[in-house]
PDB file of N, CA and C in Angstrom:
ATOM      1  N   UNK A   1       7.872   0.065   0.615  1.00  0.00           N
ATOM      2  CA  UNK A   1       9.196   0.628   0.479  1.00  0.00           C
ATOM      3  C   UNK A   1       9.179   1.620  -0.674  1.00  0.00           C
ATOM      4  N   UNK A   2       9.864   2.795  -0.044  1.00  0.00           N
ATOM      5  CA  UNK A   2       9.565   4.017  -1.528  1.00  0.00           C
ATOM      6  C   UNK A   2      10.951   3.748  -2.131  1.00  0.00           C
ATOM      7  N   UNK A   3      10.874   4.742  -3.012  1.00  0.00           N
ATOM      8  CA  UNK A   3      12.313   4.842  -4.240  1.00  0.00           C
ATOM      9  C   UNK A   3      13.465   5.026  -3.328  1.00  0.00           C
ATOM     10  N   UNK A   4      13.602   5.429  -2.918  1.00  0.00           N
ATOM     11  CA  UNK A   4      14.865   6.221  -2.075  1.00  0.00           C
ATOM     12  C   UNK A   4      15.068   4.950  -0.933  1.00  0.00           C
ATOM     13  N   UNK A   5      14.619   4.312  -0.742  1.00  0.00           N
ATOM     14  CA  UNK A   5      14.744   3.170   0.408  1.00  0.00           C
ATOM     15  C   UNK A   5      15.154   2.141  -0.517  1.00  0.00           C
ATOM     16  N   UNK A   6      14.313   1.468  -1.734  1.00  0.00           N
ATOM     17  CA  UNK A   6      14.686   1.047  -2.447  1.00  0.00           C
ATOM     18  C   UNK A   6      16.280   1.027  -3.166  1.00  0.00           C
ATOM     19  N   UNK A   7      16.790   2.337  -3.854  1.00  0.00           N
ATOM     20  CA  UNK A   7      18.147   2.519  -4.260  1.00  0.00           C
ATOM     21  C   UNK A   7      19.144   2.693  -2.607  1.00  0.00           C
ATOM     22  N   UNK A   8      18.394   2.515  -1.534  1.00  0.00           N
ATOM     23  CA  UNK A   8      19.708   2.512  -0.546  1.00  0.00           C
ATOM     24  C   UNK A   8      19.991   1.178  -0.389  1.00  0.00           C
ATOM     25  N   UNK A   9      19.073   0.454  -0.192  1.00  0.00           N
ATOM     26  CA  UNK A   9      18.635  -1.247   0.122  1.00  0.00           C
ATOM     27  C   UNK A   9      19.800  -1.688  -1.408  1.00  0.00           C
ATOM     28  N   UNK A  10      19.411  -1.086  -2.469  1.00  0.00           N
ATOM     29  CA  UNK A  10      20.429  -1.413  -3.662  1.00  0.00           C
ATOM     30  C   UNK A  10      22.186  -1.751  -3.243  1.00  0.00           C
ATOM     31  N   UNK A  11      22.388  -0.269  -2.776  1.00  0.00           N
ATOM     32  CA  UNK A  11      23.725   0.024  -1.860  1.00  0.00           C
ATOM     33  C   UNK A  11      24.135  -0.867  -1.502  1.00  0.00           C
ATOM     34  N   UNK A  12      23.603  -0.772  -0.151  1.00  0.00           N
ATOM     35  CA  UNK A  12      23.765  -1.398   0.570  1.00  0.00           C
ATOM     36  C   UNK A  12      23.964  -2.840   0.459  1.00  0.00           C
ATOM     37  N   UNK A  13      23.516  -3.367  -0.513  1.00  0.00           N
ATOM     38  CA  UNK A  13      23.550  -5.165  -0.762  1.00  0.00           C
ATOM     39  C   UNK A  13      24.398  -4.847  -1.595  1.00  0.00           C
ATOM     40  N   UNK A  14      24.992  -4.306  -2.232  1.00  0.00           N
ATOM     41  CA  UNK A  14      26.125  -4.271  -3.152  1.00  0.00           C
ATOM     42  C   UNK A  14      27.367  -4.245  -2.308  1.00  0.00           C
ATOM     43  N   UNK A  15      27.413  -3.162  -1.556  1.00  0.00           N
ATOM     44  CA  UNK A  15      28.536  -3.326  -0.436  1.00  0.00           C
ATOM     45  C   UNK A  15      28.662  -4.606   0.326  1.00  0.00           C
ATOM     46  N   UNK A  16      27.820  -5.369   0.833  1.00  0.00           N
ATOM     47  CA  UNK A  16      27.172  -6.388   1.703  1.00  0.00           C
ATOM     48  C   UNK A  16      28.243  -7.866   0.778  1.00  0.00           C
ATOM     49  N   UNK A  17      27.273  -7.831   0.190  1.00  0.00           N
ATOM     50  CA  UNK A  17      27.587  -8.665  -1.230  1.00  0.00           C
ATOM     51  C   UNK A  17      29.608  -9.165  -1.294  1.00  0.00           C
ATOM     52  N   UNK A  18      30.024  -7.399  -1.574  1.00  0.00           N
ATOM     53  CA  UNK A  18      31.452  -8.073  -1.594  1.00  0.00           C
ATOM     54  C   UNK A  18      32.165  -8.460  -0.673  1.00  0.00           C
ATOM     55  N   UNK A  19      31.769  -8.327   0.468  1.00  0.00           N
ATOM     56  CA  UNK A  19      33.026  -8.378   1.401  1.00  0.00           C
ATOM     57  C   UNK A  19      32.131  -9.738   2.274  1.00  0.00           C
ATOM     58  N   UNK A  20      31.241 -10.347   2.238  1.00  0.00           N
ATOM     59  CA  UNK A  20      30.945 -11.553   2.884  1.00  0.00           C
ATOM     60  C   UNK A  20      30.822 -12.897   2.364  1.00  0.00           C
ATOM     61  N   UNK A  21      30.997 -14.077   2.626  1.00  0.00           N
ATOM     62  CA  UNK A  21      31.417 -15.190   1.840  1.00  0.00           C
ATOM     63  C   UNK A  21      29.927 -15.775   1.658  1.00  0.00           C
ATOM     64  N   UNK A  22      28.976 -15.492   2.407  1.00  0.00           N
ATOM     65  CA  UNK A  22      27.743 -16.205   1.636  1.00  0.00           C
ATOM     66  C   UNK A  22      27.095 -15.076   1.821  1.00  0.00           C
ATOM     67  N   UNK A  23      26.680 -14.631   0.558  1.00  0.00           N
ATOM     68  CA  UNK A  23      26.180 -13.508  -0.122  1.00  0.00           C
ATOM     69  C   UNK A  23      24.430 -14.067  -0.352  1.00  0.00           C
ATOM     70  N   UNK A  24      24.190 -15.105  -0.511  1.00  0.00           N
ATOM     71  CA  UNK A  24      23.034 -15.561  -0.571  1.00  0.00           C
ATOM     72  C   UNK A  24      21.988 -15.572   1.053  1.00  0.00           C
ATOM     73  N   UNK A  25      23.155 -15.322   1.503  1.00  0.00           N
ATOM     74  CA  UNK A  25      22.012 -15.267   3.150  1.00  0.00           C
ATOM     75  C   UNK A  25      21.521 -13.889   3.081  1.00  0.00           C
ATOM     76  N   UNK A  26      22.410 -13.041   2.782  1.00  0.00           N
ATOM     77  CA  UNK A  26      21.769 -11.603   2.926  1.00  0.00           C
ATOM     78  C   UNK A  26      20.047 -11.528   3.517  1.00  0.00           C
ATOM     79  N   UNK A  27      19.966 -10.782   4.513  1.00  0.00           N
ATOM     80  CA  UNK A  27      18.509 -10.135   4.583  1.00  0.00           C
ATOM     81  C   UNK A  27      18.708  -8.798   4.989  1.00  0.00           C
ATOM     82  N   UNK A  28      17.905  -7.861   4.173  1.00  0.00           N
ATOM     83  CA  UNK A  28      17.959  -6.474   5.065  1.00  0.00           C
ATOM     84  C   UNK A  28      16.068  -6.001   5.062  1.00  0.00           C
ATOM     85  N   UNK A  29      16.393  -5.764   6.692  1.00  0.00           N
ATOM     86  CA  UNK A  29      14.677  -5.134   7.200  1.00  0.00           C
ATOM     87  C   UNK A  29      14.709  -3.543   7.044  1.00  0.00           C
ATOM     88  N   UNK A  30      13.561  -3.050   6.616  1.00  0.00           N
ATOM     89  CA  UNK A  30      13.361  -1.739   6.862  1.00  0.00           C
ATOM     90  C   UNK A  30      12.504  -1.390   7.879  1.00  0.00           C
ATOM     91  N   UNK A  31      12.900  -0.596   8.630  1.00  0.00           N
ATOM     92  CA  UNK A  31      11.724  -0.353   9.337  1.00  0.00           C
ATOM     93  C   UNK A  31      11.672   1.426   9.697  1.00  0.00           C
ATOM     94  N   UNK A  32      10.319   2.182   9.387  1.00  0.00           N
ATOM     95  CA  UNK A  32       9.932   3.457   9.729  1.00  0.00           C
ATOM     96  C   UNK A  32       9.343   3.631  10.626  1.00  0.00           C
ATOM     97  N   UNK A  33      10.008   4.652  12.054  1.00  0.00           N
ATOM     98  CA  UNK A  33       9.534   4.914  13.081  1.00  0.00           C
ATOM     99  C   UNK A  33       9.478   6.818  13.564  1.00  0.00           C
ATOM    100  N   UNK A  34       8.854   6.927  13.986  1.00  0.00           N
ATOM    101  CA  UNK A  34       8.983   7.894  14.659  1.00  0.00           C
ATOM    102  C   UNK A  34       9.311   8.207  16.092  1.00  0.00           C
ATOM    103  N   UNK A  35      10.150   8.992  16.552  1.00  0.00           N
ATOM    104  CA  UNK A  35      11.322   8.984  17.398  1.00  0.00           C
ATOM    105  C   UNK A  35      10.938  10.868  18.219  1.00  0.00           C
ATOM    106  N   UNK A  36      10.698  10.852  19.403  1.00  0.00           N
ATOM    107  CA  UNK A  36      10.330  11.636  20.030  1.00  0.00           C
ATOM    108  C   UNK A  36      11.465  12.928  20.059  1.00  0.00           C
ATOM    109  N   UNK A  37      13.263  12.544  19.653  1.00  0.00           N
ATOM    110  CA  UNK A  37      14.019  12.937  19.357  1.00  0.00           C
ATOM    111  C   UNK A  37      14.145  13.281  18.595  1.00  0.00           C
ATOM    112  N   UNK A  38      14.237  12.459  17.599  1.00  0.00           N
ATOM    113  CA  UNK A  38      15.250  12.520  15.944  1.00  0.00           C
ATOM    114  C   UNK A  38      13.933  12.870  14.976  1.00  0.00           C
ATOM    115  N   UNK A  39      12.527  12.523  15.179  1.00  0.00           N
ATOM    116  CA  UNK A  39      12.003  12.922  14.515  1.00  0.00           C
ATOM    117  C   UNK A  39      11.237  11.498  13.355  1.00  0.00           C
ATOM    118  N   UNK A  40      11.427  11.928  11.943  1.00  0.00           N
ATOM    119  CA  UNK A  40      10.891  10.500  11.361  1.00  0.00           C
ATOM    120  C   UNK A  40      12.591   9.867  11.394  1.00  0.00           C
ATOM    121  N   UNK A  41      12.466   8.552  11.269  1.00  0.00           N
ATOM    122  CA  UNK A  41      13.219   7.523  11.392  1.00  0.00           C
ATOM    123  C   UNK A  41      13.500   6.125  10.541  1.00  0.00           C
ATOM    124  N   UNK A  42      14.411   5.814   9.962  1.00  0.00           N
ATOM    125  CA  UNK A  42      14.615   4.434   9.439  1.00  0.00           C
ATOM    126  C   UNK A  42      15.166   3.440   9.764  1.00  0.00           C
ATOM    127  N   UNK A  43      15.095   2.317  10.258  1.00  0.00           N
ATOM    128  CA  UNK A  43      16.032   1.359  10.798  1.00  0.00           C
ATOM    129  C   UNK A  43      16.818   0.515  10.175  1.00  0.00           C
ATOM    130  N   UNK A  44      17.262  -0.026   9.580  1.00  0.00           N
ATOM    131  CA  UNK A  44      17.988  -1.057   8.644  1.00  0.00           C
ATOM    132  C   UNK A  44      18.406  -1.971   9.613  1.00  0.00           C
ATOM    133  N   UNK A  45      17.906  -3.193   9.476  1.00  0.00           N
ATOM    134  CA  UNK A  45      18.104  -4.108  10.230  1.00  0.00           C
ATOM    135  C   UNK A  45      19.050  -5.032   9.210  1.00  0.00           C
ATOM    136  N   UNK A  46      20.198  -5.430   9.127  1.00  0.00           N
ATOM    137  CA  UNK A  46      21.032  -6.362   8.129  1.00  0.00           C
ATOM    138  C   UNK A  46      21.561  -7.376   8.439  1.00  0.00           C
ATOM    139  N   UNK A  47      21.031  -8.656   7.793  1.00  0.00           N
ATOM    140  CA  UNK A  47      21.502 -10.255   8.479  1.00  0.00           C
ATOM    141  C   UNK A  47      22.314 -10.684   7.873  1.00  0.00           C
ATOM    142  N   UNK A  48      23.443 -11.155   8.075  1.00  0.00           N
ATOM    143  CA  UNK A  48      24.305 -12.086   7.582  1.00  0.00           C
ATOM    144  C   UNK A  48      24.249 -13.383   8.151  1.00  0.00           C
ATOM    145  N   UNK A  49      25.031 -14.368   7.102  1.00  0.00           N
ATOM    146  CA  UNK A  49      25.239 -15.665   7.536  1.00  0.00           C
ATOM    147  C   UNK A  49      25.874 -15.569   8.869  1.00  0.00           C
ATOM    148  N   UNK A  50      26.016 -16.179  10.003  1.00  0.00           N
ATOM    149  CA  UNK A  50      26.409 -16.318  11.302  1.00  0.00           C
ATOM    150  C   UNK A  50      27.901 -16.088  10.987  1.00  0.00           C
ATOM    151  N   UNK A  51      28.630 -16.821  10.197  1.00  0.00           N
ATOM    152  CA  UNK A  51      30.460 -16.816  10.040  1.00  0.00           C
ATOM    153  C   UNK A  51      30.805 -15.121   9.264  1.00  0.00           C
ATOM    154  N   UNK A  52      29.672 -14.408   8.647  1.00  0.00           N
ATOM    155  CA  UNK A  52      30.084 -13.262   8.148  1.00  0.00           C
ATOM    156  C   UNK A  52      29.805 -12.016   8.986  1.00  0.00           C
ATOM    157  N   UNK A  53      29.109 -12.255  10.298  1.00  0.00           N
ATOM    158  CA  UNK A  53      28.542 -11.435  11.356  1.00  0.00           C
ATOM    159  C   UNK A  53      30.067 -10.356  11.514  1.00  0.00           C
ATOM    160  N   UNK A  54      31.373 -11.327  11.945  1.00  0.00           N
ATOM    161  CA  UNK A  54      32.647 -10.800  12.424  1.00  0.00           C
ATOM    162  C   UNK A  54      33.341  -9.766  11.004  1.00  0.00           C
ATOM    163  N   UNK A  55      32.707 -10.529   9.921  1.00  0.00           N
ATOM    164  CA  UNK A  55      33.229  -9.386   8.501  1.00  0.00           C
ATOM    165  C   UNK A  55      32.800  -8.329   8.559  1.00  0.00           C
ATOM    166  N   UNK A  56      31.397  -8.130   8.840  1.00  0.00           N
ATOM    167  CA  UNK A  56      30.509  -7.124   8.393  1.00  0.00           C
ATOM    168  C   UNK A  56      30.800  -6.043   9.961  1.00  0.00           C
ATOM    169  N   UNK A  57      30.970  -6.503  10.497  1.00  0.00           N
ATOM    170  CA  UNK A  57      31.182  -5.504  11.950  1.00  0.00           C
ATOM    171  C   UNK A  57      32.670  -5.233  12.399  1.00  0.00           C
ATOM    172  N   UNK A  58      33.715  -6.118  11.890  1.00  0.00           N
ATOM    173  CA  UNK A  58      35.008  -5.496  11.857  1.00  0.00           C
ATOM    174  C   UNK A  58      35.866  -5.182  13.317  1.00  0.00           C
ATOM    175  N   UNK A  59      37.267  -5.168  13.096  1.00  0.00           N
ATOM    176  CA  UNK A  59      37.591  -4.934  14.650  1.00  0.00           C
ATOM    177  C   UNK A  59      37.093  -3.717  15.509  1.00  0.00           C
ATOM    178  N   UNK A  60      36.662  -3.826  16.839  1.00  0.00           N
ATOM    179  CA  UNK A  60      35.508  -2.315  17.295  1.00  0.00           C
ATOM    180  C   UNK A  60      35.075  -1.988  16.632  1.00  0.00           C
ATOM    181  N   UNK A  61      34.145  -2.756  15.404  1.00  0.00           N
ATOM    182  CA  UNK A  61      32.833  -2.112  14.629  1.00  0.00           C
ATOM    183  C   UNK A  61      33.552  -1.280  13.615  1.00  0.00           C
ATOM    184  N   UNK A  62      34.520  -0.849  13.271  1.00  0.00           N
ATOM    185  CA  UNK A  62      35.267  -0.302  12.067  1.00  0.00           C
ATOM    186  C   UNK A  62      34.334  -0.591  10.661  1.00  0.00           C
ATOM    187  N   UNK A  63      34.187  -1.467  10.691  1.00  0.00           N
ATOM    188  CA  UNK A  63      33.819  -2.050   9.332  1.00  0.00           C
ATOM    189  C   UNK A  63      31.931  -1.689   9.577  1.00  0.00           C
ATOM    190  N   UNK A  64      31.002  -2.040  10.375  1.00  0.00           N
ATOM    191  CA  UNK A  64      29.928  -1.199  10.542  1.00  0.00           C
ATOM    192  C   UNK A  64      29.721   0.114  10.347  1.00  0.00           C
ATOM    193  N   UNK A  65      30.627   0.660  11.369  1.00  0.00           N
ATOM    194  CA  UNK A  65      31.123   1.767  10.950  1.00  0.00           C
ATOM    195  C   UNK A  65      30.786   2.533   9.678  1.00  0.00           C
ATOM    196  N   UNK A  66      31.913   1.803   9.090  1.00  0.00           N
ATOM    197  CA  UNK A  66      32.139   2.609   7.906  1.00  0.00           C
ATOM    198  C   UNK A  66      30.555   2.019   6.696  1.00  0.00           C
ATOM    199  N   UNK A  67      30.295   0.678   6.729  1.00  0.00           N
ATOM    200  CA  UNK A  67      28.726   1.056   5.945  1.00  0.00           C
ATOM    201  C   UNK A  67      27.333   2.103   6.914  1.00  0.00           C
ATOM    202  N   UNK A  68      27.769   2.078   7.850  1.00  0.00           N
ATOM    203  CA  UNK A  68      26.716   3.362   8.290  1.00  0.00           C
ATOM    204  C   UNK A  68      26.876   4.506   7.786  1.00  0.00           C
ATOM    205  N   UNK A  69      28.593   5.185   7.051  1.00  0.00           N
ATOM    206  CA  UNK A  69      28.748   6.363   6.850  1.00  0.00           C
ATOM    207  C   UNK A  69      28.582   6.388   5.325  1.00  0.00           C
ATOM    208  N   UNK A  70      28.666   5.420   4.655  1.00  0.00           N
ATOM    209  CA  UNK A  70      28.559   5.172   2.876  1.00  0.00           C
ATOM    210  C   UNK A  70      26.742   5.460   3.165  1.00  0.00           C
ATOM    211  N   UNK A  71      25.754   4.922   3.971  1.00  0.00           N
ATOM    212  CA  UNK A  71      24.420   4.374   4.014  1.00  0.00           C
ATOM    213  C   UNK A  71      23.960   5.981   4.190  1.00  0.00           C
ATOM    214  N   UNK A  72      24.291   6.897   4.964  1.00  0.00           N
ATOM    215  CA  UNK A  72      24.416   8.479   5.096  1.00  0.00           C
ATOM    216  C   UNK A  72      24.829   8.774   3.998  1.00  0.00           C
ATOM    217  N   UNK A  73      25.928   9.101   3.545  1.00  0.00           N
ATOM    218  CA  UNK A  73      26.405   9.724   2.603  1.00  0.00           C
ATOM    219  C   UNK A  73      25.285   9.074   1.262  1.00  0.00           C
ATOM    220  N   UNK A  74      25.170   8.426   0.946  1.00  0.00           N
ATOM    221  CA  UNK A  74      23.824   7.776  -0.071  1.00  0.00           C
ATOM    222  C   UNK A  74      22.775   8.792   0.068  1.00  0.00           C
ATOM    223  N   UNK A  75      22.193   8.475   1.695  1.00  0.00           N
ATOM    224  CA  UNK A  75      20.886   9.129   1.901  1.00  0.00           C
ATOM    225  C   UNK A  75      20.766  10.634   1.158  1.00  0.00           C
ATOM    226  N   UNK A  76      21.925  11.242   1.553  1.00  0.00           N
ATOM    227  CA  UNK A  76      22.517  12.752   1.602  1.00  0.00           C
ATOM    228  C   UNK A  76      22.213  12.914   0.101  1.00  0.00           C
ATOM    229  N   UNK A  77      22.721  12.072  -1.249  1.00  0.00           N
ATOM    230  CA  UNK A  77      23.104  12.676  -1.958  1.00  0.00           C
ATOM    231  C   UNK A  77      21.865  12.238  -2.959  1.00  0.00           C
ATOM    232  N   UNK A  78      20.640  11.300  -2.455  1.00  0.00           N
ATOM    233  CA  UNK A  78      19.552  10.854  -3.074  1.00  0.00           C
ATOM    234  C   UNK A  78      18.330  12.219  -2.060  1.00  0.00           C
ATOM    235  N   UNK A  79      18.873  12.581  -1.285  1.00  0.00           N
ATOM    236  CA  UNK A  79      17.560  13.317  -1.065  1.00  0.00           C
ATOM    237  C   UNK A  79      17.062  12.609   0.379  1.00  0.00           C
ATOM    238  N   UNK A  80      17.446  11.605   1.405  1.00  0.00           N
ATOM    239  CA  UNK A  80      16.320  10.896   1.929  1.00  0.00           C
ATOM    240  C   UNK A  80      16.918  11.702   2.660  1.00  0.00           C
ATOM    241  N   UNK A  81      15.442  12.191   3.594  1.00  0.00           N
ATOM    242  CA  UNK A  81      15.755  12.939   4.949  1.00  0.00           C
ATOM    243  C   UNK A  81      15.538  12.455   5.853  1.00  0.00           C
ATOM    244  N   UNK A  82      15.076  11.440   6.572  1.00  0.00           N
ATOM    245  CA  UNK A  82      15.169  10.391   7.802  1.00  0.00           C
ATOM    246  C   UNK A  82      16.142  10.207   8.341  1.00  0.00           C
ATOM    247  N   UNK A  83      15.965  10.484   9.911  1.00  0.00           N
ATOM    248  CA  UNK A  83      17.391   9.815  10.716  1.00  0.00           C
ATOM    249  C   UNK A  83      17.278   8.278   9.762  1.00  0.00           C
ATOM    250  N   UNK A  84      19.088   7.956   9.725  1.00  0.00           N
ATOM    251  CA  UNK A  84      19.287   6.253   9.599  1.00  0.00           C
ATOM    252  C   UNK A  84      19.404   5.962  10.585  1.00  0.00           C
ATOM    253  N   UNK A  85      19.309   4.930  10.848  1.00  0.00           N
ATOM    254  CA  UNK A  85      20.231   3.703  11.712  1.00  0.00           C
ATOM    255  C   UNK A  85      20.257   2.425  11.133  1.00  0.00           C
ATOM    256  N   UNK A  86      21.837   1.927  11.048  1.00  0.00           N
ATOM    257  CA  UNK A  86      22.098   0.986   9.975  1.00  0.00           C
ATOM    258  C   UNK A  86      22.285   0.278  11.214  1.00  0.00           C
ATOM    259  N   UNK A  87      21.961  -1.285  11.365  1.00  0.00           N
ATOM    260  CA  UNK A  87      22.758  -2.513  12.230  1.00  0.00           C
ATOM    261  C   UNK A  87      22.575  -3.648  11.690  1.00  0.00           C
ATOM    262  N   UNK A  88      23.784  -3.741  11.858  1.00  0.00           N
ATOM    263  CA  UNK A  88      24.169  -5.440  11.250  1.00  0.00           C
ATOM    264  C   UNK A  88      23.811  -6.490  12.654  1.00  0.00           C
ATOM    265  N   UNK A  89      23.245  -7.214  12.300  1.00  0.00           N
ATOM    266  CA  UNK A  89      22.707  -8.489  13.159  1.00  0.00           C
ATOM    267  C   UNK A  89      24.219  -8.961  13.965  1.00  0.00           C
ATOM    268  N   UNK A  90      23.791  -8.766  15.572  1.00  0.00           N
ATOM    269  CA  UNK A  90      25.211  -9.569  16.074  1.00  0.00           C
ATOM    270  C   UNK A  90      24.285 -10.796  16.905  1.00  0.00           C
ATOM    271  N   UNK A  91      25.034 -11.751  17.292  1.00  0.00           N
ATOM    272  CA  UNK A  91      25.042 -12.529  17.840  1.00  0.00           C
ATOM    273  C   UNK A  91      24.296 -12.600  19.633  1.00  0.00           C
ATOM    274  N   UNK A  92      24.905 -11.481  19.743  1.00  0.00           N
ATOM    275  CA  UNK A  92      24.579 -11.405  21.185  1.00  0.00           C
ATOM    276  C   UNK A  92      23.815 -10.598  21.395  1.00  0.00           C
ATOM    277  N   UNK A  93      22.719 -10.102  20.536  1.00  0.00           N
ATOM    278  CA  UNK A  93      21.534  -8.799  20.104  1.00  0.00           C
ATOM    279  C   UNK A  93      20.442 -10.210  20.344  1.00  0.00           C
ATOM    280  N   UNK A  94      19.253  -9.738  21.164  1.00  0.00           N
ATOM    281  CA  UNK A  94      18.313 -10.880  20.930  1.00  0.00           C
ATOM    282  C   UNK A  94      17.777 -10.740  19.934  1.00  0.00           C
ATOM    283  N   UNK A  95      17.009 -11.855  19.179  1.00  0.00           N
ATOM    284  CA  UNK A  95      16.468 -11.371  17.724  1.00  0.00           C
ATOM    285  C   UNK A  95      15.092 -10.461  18.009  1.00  0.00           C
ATOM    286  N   UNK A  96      14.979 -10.036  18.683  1.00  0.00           N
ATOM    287  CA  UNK A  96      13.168  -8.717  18.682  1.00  0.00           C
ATOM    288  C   UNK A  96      14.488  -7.330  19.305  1.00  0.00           C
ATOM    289  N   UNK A  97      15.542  -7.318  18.989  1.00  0.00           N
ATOM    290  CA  UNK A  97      15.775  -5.787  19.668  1.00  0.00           C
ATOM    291  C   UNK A  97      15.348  -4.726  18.767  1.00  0.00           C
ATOM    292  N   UNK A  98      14.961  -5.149  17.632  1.00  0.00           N
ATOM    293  CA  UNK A  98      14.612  -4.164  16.526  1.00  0.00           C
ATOM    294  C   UNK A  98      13.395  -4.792  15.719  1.00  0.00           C
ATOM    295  N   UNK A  99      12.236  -4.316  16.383  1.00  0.00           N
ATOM    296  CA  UNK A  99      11.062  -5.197  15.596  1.00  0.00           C
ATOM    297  C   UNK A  99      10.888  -4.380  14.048  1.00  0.00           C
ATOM    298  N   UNK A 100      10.549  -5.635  13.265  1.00  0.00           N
ATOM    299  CA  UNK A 100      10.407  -5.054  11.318  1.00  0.00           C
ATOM    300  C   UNK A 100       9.757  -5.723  10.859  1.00  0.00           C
ATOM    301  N   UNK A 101       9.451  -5.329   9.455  1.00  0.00           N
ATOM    302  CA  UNK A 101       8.474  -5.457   8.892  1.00  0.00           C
ATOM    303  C   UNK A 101       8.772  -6.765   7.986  1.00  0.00           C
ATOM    304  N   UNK A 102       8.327  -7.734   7.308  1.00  0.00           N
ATOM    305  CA  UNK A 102       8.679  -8.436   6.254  1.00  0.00           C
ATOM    306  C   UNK A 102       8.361  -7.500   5.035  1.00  0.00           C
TER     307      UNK A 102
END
């Protein structure tokens, strides 16, 4: 993990952090791909405790949403040039839809 992945991963668990009731489950995966489209690529894979899944994703994803556009706006203003893609772990996602790294 470089600097710039590092201070987003920072972010990002800071945001994470306040708005879910067990803050200790937190996991976030990184993963770098290359994408025949978009080019180089980052994935953020983000786990919550099972009861904070509905916090973190919000009514129609509102609340995803909006940490995908803070997780951009970060990238933007640190320099990272990689497509993102931020996802919060749902329930009904099998766990391999996004293979990562430990």
């Amino acid at each position: 993990m470089n600097e710039q992945q590092k201070t987003l991963e920072s972010f990002l668990s800071e945001i994470i952090k306040g708005i879910v009731t067990r803050p200790d489950q937190i996991e976030m995966h990184f993963t770098d791909r290359k994408d025949e489209t978009k080019g180089e690529m980052t994935i953020v894979n983000i786990k919550v405790a099972i009861e904070d899944i509905p916090i973190c994703i919000g009514a129609g994803g509102t609340v995803a949403d909006a940490i995908r556009r803070l997780a951009v706006m970060v990238c933007k203003k640190i320099g990272y040039d990689k497509y993102l893609f931020v996802r919060v772990d749902a329930p009904r996602m099998p766990n391999n839809y996004f293979e990562f790294d430990n």
